[in-house]
Protein backbone atom coordinates (compact mmCIF):
# COMPACT_ATOMS: atom_id res chain seq x y z
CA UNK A 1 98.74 126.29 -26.52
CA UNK A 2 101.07 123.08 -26.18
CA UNK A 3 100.44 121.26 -29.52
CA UNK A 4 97.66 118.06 -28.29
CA UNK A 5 96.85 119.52 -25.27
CA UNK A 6 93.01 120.06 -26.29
CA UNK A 7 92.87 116.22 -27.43
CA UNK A 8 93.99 114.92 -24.19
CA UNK A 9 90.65 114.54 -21.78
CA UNK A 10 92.08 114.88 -17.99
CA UNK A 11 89.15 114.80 -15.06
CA UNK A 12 89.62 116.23 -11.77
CA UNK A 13 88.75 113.85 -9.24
CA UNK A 14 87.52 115.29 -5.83
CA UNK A 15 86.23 112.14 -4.32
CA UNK A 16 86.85 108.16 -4.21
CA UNK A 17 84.22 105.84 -3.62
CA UNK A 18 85.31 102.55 -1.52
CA UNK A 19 84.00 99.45 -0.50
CA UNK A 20 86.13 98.57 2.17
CA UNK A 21 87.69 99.70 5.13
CA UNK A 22 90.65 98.71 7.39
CA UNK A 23 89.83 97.49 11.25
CA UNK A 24 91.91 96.98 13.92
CA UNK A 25 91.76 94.40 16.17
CA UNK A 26 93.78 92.91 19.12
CA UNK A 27 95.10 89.09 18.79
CA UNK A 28 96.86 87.96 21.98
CA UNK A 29 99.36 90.99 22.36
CA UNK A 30 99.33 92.38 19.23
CA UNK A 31 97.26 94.66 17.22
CA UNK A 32 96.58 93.50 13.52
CA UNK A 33 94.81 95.40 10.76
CA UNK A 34 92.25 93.20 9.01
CA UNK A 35 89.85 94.06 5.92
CA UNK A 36 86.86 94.60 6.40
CA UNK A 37 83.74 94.58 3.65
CA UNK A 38 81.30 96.98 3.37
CA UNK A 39 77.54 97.08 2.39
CA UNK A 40 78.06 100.66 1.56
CA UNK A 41 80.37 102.88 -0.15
CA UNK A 42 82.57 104.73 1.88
CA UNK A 43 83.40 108.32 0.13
CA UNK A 44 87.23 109.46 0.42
CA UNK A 45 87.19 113.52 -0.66
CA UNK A 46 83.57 115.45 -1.40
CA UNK A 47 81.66 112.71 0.49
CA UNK A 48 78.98 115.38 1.79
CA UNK A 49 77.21 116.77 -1.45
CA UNK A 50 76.63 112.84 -2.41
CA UNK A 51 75.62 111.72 1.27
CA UNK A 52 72.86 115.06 1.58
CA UNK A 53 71.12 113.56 -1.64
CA UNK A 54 71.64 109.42 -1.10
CA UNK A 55 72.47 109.29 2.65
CA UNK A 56 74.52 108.98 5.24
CA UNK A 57 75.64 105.41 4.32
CA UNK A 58 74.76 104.94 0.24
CA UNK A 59 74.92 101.59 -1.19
CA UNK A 60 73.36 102.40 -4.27
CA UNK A 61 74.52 105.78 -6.42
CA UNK A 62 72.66 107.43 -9.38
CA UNK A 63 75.25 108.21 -11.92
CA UNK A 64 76.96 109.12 -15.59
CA UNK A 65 79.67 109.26 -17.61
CA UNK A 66 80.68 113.01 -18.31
CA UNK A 67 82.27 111.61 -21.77
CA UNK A 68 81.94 108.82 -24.32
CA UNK A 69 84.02 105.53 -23.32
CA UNK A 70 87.57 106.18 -23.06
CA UNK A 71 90.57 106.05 -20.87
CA UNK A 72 89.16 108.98 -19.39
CA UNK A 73 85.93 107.69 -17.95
CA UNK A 74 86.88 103.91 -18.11
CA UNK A 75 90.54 102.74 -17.49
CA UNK A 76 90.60 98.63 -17.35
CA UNK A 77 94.38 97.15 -17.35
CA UNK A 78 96.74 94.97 -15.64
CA UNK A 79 98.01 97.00 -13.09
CA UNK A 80 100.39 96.76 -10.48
CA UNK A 81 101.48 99.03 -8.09
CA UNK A 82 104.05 100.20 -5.41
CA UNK A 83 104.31 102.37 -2.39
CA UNK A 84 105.76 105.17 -4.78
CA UNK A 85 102.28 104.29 -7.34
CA UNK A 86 101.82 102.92 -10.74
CA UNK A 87 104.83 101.15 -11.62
CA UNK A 88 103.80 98.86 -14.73
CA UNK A 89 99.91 98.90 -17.09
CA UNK A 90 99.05 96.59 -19.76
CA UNK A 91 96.83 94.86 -21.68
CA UNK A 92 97.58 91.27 -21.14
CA UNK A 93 100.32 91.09 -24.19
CA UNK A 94 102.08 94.28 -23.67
CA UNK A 95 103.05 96.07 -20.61
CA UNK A 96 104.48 99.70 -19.98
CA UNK A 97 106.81 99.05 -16.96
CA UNK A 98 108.26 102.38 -15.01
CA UNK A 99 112.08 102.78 -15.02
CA UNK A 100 114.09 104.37 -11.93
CA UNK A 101 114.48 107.80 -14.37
CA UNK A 102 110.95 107.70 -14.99
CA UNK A 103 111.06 106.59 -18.47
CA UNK A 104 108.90 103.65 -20.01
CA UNK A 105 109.79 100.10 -20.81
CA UNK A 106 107.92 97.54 -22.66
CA UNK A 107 107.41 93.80 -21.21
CA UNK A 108 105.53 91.12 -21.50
CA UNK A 109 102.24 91.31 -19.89
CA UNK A 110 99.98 89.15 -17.79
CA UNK A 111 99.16 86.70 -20.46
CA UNK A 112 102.75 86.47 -21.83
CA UNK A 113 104.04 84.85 -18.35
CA UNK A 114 104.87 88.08 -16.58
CA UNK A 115 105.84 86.70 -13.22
CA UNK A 116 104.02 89.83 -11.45
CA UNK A 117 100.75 88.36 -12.88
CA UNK A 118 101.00 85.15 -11.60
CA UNK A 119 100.55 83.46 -7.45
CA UNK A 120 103.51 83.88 -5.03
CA UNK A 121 104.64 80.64 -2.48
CA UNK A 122 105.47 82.27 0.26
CA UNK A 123 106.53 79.19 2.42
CA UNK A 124 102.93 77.13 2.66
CA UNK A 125 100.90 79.85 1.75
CA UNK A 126 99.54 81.06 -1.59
CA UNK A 127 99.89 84.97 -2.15
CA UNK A 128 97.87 87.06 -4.52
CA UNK A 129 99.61 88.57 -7.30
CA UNK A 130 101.08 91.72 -7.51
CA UNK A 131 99.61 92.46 -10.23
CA UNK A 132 96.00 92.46 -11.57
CA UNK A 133 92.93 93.35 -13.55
CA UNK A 134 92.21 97.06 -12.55
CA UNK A 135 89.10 98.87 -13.98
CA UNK A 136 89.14 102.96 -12.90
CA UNK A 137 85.48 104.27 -13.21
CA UNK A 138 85.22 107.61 -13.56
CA UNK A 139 82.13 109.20 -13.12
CA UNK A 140 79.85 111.91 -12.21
CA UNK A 141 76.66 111.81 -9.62
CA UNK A 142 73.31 112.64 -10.15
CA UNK A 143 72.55 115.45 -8.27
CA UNK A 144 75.93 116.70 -7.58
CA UNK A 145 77.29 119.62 -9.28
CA UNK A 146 80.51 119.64 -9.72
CA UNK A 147 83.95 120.27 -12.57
CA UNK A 148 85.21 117.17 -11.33
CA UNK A 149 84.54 113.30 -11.01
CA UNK A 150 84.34 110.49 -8.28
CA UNK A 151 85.97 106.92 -8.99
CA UNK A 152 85.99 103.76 -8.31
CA UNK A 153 88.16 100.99 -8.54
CA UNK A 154 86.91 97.49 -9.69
CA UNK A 155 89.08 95.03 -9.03
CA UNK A 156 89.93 91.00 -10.39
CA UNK A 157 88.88 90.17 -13.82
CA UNK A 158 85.40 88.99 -12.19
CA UNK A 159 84.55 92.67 -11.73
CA UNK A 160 86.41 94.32 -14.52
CA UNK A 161 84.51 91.74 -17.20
CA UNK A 162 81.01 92.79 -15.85
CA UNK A 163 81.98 96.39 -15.90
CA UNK A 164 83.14 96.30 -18.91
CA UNK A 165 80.32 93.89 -20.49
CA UNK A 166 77.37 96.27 -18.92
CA UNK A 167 78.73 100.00 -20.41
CA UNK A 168 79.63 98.46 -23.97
CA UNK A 169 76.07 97.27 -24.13
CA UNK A 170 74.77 100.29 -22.38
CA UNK A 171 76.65 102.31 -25.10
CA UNK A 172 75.23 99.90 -28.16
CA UNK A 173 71.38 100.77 -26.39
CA UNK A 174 72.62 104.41 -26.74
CA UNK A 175 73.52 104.94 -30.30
CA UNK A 176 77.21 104.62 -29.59
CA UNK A 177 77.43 107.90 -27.33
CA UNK A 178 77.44 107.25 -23.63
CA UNK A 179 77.78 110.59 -22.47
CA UNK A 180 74.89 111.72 -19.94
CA UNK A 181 73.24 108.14 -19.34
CA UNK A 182 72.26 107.61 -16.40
CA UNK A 183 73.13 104.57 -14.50
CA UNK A 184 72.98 102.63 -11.14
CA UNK A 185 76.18 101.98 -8.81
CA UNK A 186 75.64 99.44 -6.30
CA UNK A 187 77.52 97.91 -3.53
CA UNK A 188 76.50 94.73 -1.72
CA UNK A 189 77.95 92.01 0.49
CA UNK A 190 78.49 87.93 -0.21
CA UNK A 191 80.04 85.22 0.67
CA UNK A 192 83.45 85.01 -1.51
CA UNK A 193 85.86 82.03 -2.66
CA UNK A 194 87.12 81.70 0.73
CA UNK A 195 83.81 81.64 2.73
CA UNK A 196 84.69 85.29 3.90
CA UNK A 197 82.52 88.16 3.38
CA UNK A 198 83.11 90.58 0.53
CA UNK A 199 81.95 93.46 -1.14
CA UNK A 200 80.53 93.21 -4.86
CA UNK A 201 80.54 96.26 -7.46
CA UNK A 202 77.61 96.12 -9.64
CA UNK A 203 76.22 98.66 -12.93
CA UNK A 204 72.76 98.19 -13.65
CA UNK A 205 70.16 100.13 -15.33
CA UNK A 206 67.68 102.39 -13.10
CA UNK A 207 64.42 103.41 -14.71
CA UNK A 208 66.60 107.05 -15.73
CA UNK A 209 68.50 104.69 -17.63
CA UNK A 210 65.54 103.40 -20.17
CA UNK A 211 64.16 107.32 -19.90
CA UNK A 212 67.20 108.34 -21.42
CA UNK A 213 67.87 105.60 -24.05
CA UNK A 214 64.16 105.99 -25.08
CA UNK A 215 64.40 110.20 -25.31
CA UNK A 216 68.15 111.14 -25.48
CA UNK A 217 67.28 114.47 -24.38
CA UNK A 218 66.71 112.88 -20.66
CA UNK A 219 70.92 112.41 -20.47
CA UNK A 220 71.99 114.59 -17.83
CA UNK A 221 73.67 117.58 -19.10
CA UNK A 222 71.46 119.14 -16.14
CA UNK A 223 71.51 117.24 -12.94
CA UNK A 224 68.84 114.83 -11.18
CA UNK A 225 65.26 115.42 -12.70
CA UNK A 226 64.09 115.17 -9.49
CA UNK A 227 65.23 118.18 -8.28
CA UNK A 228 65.28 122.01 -8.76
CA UNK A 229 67.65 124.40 -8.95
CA UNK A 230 66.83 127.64 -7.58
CA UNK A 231 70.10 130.13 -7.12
CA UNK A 232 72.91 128.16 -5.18
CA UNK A 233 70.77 125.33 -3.05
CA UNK A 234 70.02 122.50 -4.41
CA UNK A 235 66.30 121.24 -3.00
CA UNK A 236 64.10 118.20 -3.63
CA UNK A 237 60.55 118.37 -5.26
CA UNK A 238 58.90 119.30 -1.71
CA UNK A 239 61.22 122.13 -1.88
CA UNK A 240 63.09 120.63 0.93
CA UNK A 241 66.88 121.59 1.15
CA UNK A 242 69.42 118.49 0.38
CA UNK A 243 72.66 120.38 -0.54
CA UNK A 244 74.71 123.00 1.37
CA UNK A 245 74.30 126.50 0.10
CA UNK A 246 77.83 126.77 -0.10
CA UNK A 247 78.07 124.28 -2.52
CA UNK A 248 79.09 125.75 -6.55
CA UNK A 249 75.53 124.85 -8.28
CA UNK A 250 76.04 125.33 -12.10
CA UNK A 251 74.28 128.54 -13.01
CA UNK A 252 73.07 127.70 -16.58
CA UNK A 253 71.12 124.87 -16.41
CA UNK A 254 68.10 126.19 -18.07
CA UNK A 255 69.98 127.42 -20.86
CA UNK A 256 71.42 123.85 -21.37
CA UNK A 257 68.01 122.07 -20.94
CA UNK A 258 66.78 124.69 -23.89
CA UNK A 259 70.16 123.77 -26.50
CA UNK A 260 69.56 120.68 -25.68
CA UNK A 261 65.79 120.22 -26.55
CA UNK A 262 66.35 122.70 -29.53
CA UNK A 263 69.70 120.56 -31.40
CA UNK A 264 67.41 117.67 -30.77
CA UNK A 265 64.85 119.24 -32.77
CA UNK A 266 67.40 120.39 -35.81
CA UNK A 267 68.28 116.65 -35.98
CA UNK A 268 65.09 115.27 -36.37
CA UNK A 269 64.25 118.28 -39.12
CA UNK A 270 67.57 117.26 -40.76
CA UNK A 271 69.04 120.59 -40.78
CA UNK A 272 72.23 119.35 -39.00
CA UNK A 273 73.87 116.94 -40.12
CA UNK A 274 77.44 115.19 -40.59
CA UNK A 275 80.64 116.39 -38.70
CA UNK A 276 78.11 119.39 -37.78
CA UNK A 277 76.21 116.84 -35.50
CA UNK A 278 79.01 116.32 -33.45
CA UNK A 279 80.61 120.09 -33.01
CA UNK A 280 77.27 120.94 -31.36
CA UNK A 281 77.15 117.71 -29.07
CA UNK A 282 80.94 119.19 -28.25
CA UNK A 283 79.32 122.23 -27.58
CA UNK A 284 76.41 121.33 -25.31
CA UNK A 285 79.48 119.00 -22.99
CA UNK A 286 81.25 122.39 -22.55
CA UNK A 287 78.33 124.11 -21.73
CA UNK A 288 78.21 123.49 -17.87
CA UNK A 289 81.92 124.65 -17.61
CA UNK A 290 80.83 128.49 -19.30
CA UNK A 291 78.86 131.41 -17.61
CA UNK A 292 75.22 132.10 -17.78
CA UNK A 293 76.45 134.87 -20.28
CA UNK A 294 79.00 132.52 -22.26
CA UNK A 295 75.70 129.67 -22.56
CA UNK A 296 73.38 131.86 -23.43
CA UNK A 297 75.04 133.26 -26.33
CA UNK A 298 75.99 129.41 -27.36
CA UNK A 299 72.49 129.10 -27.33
CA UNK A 300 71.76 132.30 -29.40
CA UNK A 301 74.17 131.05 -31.89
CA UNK A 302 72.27 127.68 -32.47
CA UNK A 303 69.00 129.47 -32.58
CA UNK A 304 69.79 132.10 -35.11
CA UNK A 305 70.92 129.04 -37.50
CA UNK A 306 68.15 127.10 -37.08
CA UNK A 307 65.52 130.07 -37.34
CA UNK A 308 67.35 131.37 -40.56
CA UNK A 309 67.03 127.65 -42.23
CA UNK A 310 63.53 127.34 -40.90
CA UNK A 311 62.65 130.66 -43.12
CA UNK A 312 64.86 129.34 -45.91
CA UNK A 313 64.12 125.77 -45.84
CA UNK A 314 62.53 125.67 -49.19
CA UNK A 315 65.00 127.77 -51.61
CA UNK A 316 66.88 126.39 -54.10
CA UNK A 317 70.01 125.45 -52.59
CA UNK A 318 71.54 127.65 -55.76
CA UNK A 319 70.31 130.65 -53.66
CA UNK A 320 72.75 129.61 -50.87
CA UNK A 321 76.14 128.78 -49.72
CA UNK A 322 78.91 126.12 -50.48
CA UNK A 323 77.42 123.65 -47.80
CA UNK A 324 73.63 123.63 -49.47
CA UNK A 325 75.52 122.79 -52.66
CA UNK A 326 77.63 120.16 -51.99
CA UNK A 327 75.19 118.46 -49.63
CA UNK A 328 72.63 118.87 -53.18
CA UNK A 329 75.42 117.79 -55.47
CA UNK A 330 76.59 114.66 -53.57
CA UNK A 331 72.79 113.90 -53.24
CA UNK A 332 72.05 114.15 -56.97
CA UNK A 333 74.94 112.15 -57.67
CA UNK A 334 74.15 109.23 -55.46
CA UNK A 335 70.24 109.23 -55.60
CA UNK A 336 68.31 106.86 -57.78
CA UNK A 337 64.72 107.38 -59.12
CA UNK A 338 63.49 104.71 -56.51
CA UNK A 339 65.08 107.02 -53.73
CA UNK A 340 63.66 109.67 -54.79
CA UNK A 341 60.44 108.15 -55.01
CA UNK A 342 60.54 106.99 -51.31
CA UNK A 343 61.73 110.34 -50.08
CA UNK A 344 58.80 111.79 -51.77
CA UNK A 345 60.94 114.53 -53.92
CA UNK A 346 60.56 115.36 -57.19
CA UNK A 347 63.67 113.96 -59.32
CA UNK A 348 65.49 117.19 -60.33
CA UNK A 349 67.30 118.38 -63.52
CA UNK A 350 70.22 119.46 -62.18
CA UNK A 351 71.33 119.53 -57.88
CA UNK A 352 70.62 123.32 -57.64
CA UNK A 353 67.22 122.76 -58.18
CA UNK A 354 66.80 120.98 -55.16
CA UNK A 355 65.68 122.99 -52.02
CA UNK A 356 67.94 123.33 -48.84
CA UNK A 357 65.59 120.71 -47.18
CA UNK A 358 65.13 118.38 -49.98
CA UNK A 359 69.20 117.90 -50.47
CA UNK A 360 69.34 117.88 -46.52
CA UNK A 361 66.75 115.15 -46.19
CA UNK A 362 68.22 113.49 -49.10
CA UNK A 363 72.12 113.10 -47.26
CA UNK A 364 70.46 111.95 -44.07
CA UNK A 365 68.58 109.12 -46.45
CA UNK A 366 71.51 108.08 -48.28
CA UNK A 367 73.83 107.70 -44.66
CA UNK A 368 70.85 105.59 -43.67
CA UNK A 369 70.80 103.46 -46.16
CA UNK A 370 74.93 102.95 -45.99
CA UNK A 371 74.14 102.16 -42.38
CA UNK A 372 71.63 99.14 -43.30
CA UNK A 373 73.73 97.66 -45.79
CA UNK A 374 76.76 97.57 -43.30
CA UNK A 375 74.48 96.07 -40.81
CA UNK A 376 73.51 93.34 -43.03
């Protein structure tokens, strides 16, 4: 494998959500395009599988990240563009500008003068820049199975702040992981600067959303909660169908639904903990892009470690393996008799003596109490 290849996080998009539209229209002799705003989003690629679960005309979209914030799922920049495509991206200091060969330059950036960034005279009139706040959402939709993502583009720092105000403090409600959270994306019509109509982008929380900050386990590894999933056709909970039966329905959604509920539980019992935490959150992401087979055995895995520590919870940790004994000797080195006290464990002589649990419980306690005093 190419050396970084597995650390760079490309989606496939298969659709493009829009707000807008172009409409022709005859003044005197001539035929002019003009913008037009919509009060709906207009879907550019797989618009069917969204419009047989939200309609026709949706102005309001159930949806989530399929990854923590990042470029990948949220891309805000100057931007400016040509016929050919991106020719320059930066962040308001520095700018990466597109050479004829390909290659990248550096420039100074919207906030650093760059003449791109700033209003063109064109005679009497007043043109927009070329270049501008751009904010690239990529995301999935509830509902709507799929390996890919739809996007959006927000656009003017208006937009791009509101975005980008809305998902940081969705992500701070979340525990700093915004993977699977639901969310709302709406579209509506106003009255902009220039008395004309336009269309406004808006993230807001649906009741999913406080579902899923209050029980993590409600993040959508598995589709709308709404619905079933029986074989390939998606229906709703009359059993009425609302997706083609062509369309690629993940087959393993039951098996995710059970990893999920059972890591949750190894958590909260404290027999996962650390790094470990996150290689099986990496493993329940992946888990909609393996077979029935491949997720079931992921599951098999998980459940075999957390049955055999279950049974074993209570040894000495001088009965087991490396792990048990530095998680006991880090804990015996750091605890005080007050911490044990509030833990409820018996101070012991020496860290083997503590049970796989106990020096478990004990980590967990100390990271805790790390956290508070960094809050402070």
């Amino acid at each position: 494998m190419i050396q970084g290849l597995n650390t760079r996080t490309r989606y496939v998009r298969i659709g493009k959500f829009k707000i807008g539209m172009k409409e022709t229209v005859e003044r005197g002799s001539r035929k002019i395009e003009k913008p037009v705003a919509l009060e709906h989003f207009r879907i550019e690629g797989s618009a069917q599988p969204v419009q047989a679960i939200y309609g026709e005309k949706p102005a309001q979209v159930l949806v989530y990240l399929p990854d923590n914030l990042s470029e990948a799922t949220w891309d805000p920049y100057y931007k400016r563009y040509a016929r050919s495509g991106l020719m320059c991206r930066g962040d308001g200091i520095v700018g990466q500008e597109v050479q004829e060969g390909g290659d990248l330059k550096q420039r100074d950036c919207a906030l650093r003068g760059c003449p791109f960034a700033q209003p063109r005279k064109t005679g009497d009139k007043l043109e927009a820049p070329q270049c501008r706040p751009i904010g690239i959402l990529s995301f999935k939709v509830v509902g709507v199975p799929s390996a890919g993502v739809y996007q959006i583009d927000l656009k003017g720092m208006s937009a791009v702040s509101r975005a980008e105000g809305y998902l940081r403090q969705l992500q701070q409600a979340a525990g700093g992981d915004l993977t699977g959270v639901p969310f709302l994306l709406t579209v509506s019509v106003s009255k902009g600067k220039d008395g004309f109509p336009t269309s406004r982008i808006e993230l807001r929380d649906a009741p999913e959303t406080l579902q899923a900050l209050k029980d993590p386990w409600k993040r959508h590894a598995a589709g709308a909660a709404t619905q079933q999933v029986r074989g390939f056709v998606i229906t709703d909970g009359e059993g009425r169908v609302i997706a083609s039966p062509e369309l690629p329905v993940e087959e393993n959604i039951e098996v995710r639904a059970r990893y999920a509920l059972l890591l949750n539980e190894a958590i909260e019992k404290r027999y996962i903990l650390g790094d470990s935490v996150e290689k099986y959150y990496q493993v329940l992401r992946t888990l909609e892009r393996m077979s029935e087979a491949e997720a079931s055995e992921a599951y098999g895995r998980l459940k075999d470690y957390v049955d055999e520590l279950e049974a074993t919870q209570n040894d000495p940790v001088a009965l087991h393996g490396e792990v048990d004994q530095r998680y006991a000797g880090f804990a015996f080195k750091h605890l005080k008799p007050a911490d044990y006290q509030a833990l409820g464990i018996e101070q012991p002589d020496e860290p083997g003596s503590l049970t796989r649990l106990e020096a478990r419980r004990a980590v967990a306690y100390l990271y805790e109490q790390r956290k508070k005093r960094e809050a402070a």
